[in-house]
C-alpha atoms as a PDB file:
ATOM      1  CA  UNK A   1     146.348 136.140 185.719  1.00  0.00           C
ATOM      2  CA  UNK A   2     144.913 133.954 182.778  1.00  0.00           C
ATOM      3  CA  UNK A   3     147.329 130.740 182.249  1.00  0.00           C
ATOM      4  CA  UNK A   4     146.743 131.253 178.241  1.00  0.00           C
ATOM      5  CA  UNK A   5     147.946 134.193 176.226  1.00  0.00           C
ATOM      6  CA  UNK A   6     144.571 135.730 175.639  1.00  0.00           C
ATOM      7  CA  UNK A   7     145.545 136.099 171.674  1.00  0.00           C
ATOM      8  CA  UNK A   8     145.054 132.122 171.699  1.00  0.00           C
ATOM      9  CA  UNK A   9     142.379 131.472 174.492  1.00  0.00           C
ATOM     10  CA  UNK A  10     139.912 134.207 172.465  1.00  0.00           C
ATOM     11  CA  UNK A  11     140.965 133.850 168.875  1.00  0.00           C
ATOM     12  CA  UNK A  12     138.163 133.684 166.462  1.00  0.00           C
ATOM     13  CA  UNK A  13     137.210 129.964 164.857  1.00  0.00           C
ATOM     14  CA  UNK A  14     134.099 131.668 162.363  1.00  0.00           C
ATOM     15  CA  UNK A  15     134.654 134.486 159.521  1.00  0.00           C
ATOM     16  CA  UNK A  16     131.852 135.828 160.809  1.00  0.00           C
ATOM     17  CA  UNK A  17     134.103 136.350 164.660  1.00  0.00           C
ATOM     18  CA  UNK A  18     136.651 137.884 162.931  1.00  0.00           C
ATOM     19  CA  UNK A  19     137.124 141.575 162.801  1.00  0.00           C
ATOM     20  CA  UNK A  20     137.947 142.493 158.963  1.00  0.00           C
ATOM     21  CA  UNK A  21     136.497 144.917 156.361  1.00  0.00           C
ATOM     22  CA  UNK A  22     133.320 144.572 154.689  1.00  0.00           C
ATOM     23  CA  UNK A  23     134.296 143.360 151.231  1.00  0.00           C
ATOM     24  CA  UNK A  24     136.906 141.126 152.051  1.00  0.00           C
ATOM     25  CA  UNK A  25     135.168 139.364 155.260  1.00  0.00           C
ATOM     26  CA  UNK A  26     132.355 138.538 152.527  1.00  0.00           C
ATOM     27  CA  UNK A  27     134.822 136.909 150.443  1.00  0.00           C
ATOM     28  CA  UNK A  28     135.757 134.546 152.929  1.00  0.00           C
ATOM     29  CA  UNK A  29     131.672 133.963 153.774  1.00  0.00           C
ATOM     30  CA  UNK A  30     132.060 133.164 150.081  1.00  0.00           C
ATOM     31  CA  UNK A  31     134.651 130.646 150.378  1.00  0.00           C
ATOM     32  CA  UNK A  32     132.938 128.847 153.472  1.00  0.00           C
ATOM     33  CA  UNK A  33     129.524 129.184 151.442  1.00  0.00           C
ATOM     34  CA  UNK A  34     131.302 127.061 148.387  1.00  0.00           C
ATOM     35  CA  UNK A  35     132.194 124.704 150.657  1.00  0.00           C
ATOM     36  CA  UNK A  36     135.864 124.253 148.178  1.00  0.00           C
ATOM     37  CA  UNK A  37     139.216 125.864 149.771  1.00  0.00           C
ATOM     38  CA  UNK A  38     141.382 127.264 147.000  1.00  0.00           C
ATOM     39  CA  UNK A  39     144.961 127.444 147.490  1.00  0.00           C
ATOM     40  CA  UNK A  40     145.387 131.293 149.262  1.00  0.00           C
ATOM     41  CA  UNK A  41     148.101 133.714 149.728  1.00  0.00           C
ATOM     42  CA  UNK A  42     146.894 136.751 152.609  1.00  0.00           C
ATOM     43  CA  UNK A  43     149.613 139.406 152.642  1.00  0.00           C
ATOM     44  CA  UNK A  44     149.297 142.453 155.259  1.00  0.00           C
ATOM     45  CA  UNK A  45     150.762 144.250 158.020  1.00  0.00           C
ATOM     46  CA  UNK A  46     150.806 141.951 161.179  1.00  0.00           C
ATOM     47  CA  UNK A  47     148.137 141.493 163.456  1.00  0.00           C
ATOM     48  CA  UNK A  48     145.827 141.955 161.303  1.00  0.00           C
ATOM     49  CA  UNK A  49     144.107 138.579 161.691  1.00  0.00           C
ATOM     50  CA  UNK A  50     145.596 136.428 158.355  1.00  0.00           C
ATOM     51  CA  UNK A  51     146.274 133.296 160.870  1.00  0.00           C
ATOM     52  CA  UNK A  52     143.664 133.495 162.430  1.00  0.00           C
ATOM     53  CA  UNK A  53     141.078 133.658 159.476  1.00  0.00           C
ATOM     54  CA  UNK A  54     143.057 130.874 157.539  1.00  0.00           C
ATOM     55  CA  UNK A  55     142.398 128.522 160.941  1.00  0.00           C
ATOM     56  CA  UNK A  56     138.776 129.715 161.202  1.00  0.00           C
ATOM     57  CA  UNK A  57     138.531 128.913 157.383  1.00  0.00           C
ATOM     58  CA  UNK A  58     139.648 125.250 158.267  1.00  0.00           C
ATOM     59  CA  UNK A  59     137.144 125.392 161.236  1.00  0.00           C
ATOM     60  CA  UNK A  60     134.341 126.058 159.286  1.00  0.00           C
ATOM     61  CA  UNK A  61     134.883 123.962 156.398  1.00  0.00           C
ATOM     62  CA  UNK A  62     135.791 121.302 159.195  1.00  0.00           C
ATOM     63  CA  UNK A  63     139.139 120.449 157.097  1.00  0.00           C
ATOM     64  CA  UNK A  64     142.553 119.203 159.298  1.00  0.00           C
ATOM     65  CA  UNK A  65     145.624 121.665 158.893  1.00  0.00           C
ATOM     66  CA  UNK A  66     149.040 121.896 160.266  1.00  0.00           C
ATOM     67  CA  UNK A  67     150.769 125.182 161.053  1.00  0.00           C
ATOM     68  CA  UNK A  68     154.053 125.550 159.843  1.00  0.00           C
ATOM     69  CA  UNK A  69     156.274 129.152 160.916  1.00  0.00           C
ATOM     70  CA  UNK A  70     158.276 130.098 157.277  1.00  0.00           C
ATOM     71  CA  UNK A  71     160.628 132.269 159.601  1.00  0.00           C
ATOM     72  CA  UNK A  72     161.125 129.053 162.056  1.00  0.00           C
ATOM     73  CA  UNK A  73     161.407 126.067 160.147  1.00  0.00           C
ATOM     74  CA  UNK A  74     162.105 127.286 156.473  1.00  0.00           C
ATOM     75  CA  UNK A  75     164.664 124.682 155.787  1.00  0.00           C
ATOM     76  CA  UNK A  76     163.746 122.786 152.137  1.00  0.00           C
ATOM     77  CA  UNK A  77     164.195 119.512 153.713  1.00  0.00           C
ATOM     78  CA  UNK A  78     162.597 120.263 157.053  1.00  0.00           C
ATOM     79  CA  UNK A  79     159.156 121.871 155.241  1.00  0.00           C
ATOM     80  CA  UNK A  80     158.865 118.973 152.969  1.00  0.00           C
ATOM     81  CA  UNK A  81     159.398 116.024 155.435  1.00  0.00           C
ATOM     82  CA  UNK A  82     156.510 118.036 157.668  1.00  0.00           C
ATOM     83  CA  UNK A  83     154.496 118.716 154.631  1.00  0.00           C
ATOM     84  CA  UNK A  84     154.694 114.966 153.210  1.00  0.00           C
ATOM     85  CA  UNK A  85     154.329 113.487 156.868  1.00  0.00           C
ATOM     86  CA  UNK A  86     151.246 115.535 157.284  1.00  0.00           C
ATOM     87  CA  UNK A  87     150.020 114.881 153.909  1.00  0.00           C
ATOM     88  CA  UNK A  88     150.219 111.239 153.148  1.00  0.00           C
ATOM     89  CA  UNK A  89     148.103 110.332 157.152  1.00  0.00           C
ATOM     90  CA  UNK A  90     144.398 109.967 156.935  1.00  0.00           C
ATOM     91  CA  UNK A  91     142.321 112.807 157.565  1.00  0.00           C
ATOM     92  CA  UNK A  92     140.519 112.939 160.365  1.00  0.00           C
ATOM     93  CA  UNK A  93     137.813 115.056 158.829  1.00  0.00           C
ATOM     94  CA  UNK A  94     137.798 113.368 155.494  1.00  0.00           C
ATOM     95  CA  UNK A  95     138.217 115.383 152.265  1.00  0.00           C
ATOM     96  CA  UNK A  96     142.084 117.531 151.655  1.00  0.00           C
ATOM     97  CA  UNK A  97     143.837 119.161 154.460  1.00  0.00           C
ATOM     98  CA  UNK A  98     145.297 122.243 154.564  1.00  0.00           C
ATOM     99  CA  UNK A  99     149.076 123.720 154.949  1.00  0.00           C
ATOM    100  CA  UNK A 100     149.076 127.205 156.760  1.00  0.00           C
ATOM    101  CA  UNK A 101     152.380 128.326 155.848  1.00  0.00           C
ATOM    102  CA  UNK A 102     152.846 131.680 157.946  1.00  0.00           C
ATOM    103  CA  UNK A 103     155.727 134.096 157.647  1.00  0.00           C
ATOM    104  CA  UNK A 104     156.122 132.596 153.718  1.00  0.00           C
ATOM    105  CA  UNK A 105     157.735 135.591 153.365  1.00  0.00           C
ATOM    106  CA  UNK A 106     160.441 134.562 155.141  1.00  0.00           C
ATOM    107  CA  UNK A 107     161.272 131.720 153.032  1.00  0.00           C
ATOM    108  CA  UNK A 108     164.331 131.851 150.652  1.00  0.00           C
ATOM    109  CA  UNK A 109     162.902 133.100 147.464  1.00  0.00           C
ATOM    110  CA  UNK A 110     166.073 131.122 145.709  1.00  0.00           C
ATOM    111  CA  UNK A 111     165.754 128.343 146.998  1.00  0.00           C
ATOM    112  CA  UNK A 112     162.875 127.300 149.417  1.00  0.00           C
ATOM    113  CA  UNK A 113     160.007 129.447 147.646  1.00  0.00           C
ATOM    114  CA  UNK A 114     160.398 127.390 144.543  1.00  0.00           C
ATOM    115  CA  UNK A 115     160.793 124.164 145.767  1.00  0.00           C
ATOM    116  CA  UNK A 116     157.229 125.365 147.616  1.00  0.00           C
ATOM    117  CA  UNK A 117     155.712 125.895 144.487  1.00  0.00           C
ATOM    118  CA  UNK A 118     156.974 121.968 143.930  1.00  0.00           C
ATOM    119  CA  UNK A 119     155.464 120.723 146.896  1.00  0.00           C
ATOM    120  CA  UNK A 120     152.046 122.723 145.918  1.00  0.00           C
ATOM    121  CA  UNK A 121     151.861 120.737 142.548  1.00  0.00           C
ATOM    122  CA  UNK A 122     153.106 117.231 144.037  1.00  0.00           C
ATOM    123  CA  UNK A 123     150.330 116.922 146.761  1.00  0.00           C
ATOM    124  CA  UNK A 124     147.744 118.984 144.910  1.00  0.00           C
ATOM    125  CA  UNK A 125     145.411 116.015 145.319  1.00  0.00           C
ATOM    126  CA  UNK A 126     145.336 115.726 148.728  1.00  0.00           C
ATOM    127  CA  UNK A 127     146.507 119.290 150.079  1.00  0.00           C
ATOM    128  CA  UNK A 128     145.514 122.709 149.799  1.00  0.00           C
ATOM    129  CA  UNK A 129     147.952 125.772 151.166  1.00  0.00           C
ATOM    130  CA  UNK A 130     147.174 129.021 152.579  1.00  0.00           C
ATOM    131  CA  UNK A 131     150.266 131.156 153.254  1.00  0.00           C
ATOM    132  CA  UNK A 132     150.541 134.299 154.729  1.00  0.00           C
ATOM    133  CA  UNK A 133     153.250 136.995 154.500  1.00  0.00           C
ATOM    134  CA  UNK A 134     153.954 140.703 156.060  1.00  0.00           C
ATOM    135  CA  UNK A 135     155.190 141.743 152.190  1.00  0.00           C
ATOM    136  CA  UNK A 136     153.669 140.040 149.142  1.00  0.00           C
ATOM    137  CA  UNK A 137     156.665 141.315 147.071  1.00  0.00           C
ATOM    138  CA  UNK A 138     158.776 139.074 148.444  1.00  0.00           C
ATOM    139  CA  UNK A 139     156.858 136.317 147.548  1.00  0.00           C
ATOM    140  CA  UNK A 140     157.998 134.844 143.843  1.00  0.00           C
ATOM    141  CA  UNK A 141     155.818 135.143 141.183  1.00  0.00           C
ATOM    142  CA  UNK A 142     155.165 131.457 140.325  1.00  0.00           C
ATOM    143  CA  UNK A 143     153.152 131.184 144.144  1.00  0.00           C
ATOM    144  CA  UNK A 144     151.089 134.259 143.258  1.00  0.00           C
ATOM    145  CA  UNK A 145     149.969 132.976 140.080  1.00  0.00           C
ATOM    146  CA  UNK A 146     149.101 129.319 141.915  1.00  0.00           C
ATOM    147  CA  UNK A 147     146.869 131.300 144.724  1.00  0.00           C
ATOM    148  CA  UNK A 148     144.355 133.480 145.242  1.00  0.00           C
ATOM    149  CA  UNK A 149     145.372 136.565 146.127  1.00  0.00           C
ATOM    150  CA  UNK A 150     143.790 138.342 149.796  1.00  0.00           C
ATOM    151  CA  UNK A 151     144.961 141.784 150.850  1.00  0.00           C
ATOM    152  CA  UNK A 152     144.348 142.537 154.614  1.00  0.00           C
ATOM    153  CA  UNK A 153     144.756 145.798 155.780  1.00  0.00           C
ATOM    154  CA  UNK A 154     142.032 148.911 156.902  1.00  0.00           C
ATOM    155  CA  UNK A 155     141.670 151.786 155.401  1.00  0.00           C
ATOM    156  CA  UNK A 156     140.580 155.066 156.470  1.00  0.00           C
ATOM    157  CA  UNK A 157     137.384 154.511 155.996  1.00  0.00           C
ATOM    158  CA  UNK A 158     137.195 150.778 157.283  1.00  0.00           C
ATOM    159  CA  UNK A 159     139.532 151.823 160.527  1.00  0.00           C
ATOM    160  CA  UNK A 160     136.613 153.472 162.675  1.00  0.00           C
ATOM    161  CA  UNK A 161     133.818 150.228 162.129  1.00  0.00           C
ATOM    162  CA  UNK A 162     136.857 148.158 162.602  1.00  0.00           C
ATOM    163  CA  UNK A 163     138.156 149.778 166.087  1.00  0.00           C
ATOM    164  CA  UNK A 164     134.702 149.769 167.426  1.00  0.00           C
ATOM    165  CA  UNK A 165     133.516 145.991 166.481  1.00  0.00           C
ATOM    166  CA  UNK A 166     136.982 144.983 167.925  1.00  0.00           C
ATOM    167  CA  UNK A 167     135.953 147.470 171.055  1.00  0.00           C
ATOM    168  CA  UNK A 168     133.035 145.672 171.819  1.00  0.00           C
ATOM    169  CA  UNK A 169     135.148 141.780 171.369  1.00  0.00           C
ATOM    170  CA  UNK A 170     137.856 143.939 173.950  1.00  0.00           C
ATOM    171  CA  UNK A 171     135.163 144.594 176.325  1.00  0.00           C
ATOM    172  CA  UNK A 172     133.594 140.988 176.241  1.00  0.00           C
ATOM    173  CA  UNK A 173     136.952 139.516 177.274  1.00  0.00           C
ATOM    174  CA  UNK A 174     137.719 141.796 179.774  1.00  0.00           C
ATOM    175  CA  UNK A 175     134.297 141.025 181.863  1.00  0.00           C
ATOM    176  CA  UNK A 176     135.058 137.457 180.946  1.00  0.00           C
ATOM    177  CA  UNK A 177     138.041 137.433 182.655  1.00  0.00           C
ATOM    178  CA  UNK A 178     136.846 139.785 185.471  1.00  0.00           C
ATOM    179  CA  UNK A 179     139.095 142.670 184.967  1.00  0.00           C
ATOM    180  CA  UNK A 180     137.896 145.847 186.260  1.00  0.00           C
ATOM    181  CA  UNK A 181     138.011 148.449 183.752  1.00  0.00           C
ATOM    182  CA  UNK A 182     136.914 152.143 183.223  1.00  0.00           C
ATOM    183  CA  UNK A 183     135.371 153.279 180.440  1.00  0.00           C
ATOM    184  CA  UNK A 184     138.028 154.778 179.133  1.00  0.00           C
ATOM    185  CA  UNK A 185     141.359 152.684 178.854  1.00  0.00           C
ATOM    186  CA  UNK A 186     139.915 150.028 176.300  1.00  0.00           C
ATOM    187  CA  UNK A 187     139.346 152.682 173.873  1.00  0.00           C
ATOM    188  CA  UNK A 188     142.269 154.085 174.490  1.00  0.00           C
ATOM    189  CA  UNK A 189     144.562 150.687 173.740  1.00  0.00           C
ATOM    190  CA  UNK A 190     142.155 149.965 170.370  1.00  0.00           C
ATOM    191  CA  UNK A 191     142.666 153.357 169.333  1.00  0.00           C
ATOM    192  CA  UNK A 192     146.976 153.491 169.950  1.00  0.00           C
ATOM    193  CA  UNK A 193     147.260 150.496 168.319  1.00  0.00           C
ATOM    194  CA  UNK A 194     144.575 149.639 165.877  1.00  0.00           C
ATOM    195  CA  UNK A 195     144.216 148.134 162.999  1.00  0.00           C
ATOM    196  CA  UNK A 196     146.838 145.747 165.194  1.00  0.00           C
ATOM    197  CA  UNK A 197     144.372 143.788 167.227  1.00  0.00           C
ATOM    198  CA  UNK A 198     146.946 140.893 168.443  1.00  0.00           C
ATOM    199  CA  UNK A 199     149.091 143.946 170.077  1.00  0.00           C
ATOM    200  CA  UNK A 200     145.926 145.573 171.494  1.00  0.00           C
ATOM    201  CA  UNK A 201     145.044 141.990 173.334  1.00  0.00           C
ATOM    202  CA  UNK A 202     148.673 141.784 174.392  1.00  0.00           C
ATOM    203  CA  UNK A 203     148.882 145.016 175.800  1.00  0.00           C
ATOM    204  CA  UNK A 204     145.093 144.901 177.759  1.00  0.00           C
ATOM    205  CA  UNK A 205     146.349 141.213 179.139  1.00  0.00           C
ATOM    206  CA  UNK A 206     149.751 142.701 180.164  1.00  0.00           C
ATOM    207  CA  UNK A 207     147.895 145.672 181.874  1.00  0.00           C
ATOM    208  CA  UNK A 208     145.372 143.524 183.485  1.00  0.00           C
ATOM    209  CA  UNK A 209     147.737 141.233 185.292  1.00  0.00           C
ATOM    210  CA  UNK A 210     146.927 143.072 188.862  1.00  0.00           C
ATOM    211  CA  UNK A 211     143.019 142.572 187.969  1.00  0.00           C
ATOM    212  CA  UNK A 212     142.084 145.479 186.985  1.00  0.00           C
ATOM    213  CA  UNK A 213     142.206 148.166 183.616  1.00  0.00           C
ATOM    214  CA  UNK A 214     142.170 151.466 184.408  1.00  0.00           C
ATOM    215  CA  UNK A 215     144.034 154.795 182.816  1.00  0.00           C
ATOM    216  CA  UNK A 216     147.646 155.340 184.530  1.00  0.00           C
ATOM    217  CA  UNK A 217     148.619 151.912 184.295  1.00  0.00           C
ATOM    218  CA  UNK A 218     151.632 151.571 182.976  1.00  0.00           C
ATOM    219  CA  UNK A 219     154.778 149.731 181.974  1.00  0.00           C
ATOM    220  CA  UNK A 220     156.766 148.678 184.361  1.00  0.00           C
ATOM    221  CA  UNK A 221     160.712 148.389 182.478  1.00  0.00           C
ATOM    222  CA  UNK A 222     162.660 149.249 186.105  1.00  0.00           C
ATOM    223  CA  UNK A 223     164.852 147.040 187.873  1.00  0.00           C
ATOM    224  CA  UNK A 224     162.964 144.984 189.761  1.00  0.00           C
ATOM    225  CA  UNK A 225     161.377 143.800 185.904  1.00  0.00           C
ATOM    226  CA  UNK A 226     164.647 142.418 185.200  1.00  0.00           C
ATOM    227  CA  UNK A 227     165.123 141.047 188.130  1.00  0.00           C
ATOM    228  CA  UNK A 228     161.898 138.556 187.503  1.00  0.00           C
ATOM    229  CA  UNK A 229     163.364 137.862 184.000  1.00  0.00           C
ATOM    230  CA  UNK A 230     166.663 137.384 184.560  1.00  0.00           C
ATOM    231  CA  UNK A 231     165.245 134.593 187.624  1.00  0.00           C
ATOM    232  CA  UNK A 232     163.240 132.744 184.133  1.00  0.00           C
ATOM    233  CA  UNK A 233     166.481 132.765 182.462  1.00  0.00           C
ATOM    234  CA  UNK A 234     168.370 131.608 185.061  1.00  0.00           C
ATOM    235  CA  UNK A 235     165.753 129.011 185.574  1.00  0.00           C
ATOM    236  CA  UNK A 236     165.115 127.923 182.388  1.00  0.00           C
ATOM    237  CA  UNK A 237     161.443 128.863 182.635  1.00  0.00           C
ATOM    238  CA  UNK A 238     159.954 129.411 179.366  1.00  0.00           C
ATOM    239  CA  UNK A 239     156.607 129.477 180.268  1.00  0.00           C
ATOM    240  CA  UNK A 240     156.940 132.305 182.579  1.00  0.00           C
ATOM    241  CA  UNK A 241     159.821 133.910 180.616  1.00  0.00           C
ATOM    242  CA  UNK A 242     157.483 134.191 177.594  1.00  0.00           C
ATOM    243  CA  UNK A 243     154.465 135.682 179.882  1.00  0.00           C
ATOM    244  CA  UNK A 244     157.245 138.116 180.867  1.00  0.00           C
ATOM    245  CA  UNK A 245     157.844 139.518 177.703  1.00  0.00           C
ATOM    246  CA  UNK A 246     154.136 139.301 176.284  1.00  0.00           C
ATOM    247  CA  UNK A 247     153.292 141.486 179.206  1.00  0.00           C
ATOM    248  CA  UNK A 248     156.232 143.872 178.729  1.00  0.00           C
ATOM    249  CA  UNK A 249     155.497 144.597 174.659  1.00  0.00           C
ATOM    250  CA  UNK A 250     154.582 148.047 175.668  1.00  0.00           C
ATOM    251  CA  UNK A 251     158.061 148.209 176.181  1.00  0.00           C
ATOM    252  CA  UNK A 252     160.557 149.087 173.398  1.00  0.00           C
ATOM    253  CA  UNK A 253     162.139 145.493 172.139  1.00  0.00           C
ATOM    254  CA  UNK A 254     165.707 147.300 172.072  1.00  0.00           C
ATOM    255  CA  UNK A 255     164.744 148.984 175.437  1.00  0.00           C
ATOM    256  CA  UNK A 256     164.553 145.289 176.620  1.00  0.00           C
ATOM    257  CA  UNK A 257     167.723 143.885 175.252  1.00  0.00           C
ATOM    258  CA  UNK A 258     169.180 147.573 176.667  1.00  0.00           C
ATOM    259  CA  UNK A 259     168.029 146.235 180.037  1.00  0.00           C
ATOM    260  CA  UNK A 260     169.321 143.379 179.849  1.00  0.00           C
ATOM    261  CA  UNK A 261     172.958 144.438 179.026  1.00  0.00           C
ATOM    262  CA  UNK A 262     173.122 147.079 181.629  1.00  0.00           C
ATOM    263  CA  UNK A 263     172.311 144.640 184.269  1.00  0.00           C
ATOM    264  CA  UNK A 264     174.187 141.702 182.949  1.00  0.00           C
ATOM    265  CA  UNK A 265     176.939 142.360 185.428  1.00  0.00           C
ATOM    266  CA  UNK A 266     174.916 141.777 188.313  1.00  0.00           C
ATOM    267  CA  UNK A 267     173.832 138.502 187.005  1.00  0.00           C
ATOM    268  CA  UNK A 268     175.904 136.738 184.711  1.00  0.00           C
ATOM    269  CA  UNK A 269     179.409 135.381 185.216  1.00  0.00           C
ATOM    270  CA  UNK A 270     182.214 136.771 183.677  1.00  0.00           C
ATOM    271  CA  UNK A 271     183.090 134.124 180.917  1.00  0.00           C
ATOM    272  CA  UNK A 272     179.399 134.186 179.814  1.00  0.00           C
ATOM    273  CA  UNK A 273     179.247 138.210 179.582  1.00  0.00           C
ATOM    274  CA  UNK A 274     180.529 137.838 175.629  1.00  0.00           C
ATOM    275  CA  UNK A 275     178.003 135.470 174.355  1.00  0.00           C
ATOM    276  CA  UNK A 276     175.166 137.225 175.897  1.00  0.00           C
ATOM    277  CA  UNK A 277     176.531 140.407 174.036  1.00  0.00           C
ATOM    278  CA  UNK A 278     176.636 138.575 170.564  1.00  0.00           C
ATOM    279  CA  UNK A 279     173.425 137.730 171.049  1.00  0.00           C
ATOM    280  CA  UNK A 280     171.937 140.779 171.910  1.00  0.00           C
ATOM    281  CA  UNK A 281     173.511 142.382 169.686  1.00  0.00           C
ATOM    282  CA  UNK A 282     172.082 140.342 166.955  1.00  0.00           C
ATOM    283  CA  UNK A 283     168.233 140.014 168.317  1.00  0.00           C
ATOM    284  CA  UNK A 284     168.825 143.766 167.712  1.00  0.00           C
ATOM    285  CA  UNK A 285     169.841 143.828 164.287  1.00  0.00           C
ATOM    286  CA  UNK A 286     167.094 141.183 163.348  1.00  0.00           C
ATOM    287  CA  UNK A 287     164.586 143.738 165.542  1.00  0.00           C
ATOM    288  CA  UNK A 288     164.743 145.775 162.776  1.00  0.00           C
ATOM    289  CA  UNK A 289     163.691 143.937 160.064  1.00  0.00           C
ATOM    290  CA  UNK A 290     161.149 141.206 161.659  1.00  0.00           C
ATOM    291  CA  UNK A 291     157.311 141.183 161.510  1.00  0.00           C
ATOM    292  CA  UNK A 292     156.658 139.854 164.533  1.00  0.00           C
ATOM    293  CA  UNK A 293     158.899 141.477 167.530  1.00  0.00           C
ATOM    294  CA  UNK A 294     157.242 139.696 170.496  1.00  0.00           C
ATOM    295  CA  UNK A 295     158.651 136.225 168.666  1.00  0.00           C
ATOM    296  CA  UNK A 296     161.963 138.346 168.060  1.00  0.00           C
ATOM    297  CA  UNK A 297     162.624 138.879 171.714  1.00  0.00           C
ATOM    298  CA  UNK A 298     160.896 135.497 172.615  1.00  0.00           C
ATOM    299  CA  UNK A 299     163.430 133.871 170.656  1.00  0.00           C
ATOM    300  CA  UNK A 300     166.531 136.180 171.223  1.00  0.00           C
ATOM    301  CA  UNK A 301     165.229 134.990 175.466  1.00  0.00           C
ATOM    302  CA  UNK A 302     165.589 131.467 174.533  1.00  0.00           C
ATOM    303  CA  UNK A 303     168.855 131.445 173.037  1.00  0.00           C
ATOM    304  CA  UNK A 304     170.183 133.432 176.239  1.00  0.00           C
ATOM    305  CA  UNK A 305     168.606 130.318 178.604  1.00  0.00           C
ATOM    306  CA  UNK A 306     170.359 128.178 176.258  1.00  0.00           C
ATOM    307  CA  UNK A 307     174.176 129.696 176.170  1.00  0.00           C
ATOM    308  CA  UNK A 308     174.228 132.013 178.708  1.00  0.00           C
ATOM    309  CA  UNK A 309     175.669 131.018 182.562  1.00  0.00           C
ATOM    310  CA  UNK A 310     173.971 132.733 185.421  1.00  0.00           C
ATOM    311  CA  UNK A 311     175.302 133.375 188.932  1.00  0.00           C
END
C-alpha cells in the first residue's frame, strides 16, 4: 500500500486536470487566462473538487497560499494572527498571495464571519481569499457581496461526462499504482458515489490495499478491524490510525464509533470506559451535521488517543 492518501498524491494542480462541468471549468480557464485572482467564494456538496481547484488556481497563476480549515481553527484571534503572519512575509512568487479558507461555513456567522470580512478589506493590497463552504446560506451576506460567487455541483445532464472523464483519471491511477483491476469494479465505485470523487478515490485506495480491485471486495468492519485500531490508539499512531479509517469509509461512521463501544471492554480500563463514552457519544452527534465525516471520525480517533487509557 501507497504511503500517501491517494486524494493528495493524485490531486489535480491545472483547471484543465480537474473534473468539473463545462461552463464552470471555462470560467476558471478564464480566470487563469486574465492572469488577476478575484477574491472567490465556491459553495457545493463535498468532494466535489472546490479545494482542489482553488490550489490548482494558485498553481497556475504561480501565486503562494496558505490553507486554513474554518471548522479547525475558526477562532477570531487564531485566523487573524495566521492570516497577518502569512500576509505581511515576502512572497516567494512575487505579486499577492492567496488565503484558502475551507469549511468558511463553519465559521461563526456572529462573530468570526464578520471580523473575516475585516481582515478581507485590511490586507486587500497584498491578499486575495478564496473560501469554500458545503452551504452558501450560511455564509453572511457582506462576504458574498465581496466575492465572486462559484457554484459546484453536476447536474443530470453534466453527471454522465463527469463519471466517465473521472473513470478514465480512476483507471490511470490504478495502473499507476499497479493494482489489478477488472473491468468492472471502477465503474462500479464512480457510479455509487459520483459526483463525490474524493470518496470514490478513498474507497478504490481502501479496496486496493491487498493489490488488487476486483468485484466482491468488500469492507471488512469485524473484529479483528478493531483489533488493528484499537493497537493505533493504544499506540498513539496517527499515521496508521488515520490510514485505518480512510480505508474503512465504506463503513458507516456511527457503525465505527458502534464498534468501538461494544469492544471497549476488552480494551480499555475501567476508569477510562466514561470518557471514551462522552466522546463517542458526541463524534456522533457532530456525525450528523458535518461535511466532511472521514475528518469527523479522524478527529473523534484523536481525541480517544489523547484521553482515553488502554490496557
Amino acid at each position: 500500500m501507497v504511503d500517501f492518501l491517494w486524494v493528495e498524491k493524485y490531486r489535480p494542480k491545472t483547471i484543465a486536470d480537474c473534473t468539473l462541468p463545462h461552463l464552470l471549468k471555462q470560467q476558471f480557464h478564464d480566470v487563469v487566462a486574465s492572469g488577476e485572482l478575484p477574491n472567490m467564494l465556491f459553495t457545493g456538496t463535498a468532494g466535489l473538487g472546490k479545494t482542489t481547484v482553488a490550489k490548482a488556481l494558485c498553481h497556475e497563476l504561480g501565486l503562494d497560499y496558505i490553507l486554513i480549515n474554518g471548522s479547525e481553527e475558526g477562532n477570531i484571534d487564531t485566523l487573524r494572527g495566521k492570516i497577518k503572519q502569512f500576509a505581511s512575509s515576502v512572497s516567494l512568487q512575487g505579486g499577492y498571495k492567496v488565503v484558502i479558507l475551507d469549511e468558511a461555513d463553519y465559521l461563526n456567522a456572529q462573530s468570526t464571519q464578520p471580523a473575516l470580512r475585516g481582515f478581507i478589506e485590511e490586507f486587500a493590497s497584498n491578499c486575495r481569499f478564496i473560501l469554500t463552504c458545503n452551504f452558501k446560506n450560511k455564509i453572511i451576506e457582506p462576504l458574498h457581496s465581496r466575492c465572486g460567487v462559484y457554484e459546484f455541483n453536476a447536474s443530470k445532464k453534466d453527471l454522465p461526462k463527469l463519471a466517465a472523464s473521472f473513470h478514465t483519471r480512476l483507471l490511470y491511477i490504478l495502473n499507476t499504482e499497479n493494482i489489478k483491476h477488472d473491468d468492472k469494479s471502477p465503474i462500479d465505485l464512480v457510479i455509487k458515489h459520483a459526483p463525490d470523487w474524493r470518496r470514490v478515490l478513498n474507497e478504490a485506495q481502501r479496496f486496493s490495499t491487498s493489490g488488487s480491485l476486483v468485484n466482491g471486495n468488500s469492507t471488512n468492519s469485524g473484529p479483528d478491524n478493531y483489533r488493528i485500531l484499537v493497537k493505533y490508539l493504544k499506540d498513539k499512531d496517527f499515521k496508521n490510525m488515520r490510514h485505518w479509517v480512510v480505508n474503512s469509509m465504506d463503513i458507516d461512521a456511527t457503525a465505527i464509533f458502534r464498534g468501538i463501544y461494544d469492544s471497549m471492554n476488552e480494551y480499555v480500563v475501567p476508569q477510562s470506559i466514561p470518557q471514551l463514552v462522552l466522546i463517542l457519544a458526541d463524534y456522533q452527534y457532530k456525525n450528523a451535521f458535518v461535511a466532511d465525516h472521514e475528518l469527523n471520525v479522524v478527529a473523534c480517533m484523536t481525541e480517544i488517543m489523547a484521553n482515553v487509557e488502554f490496557k
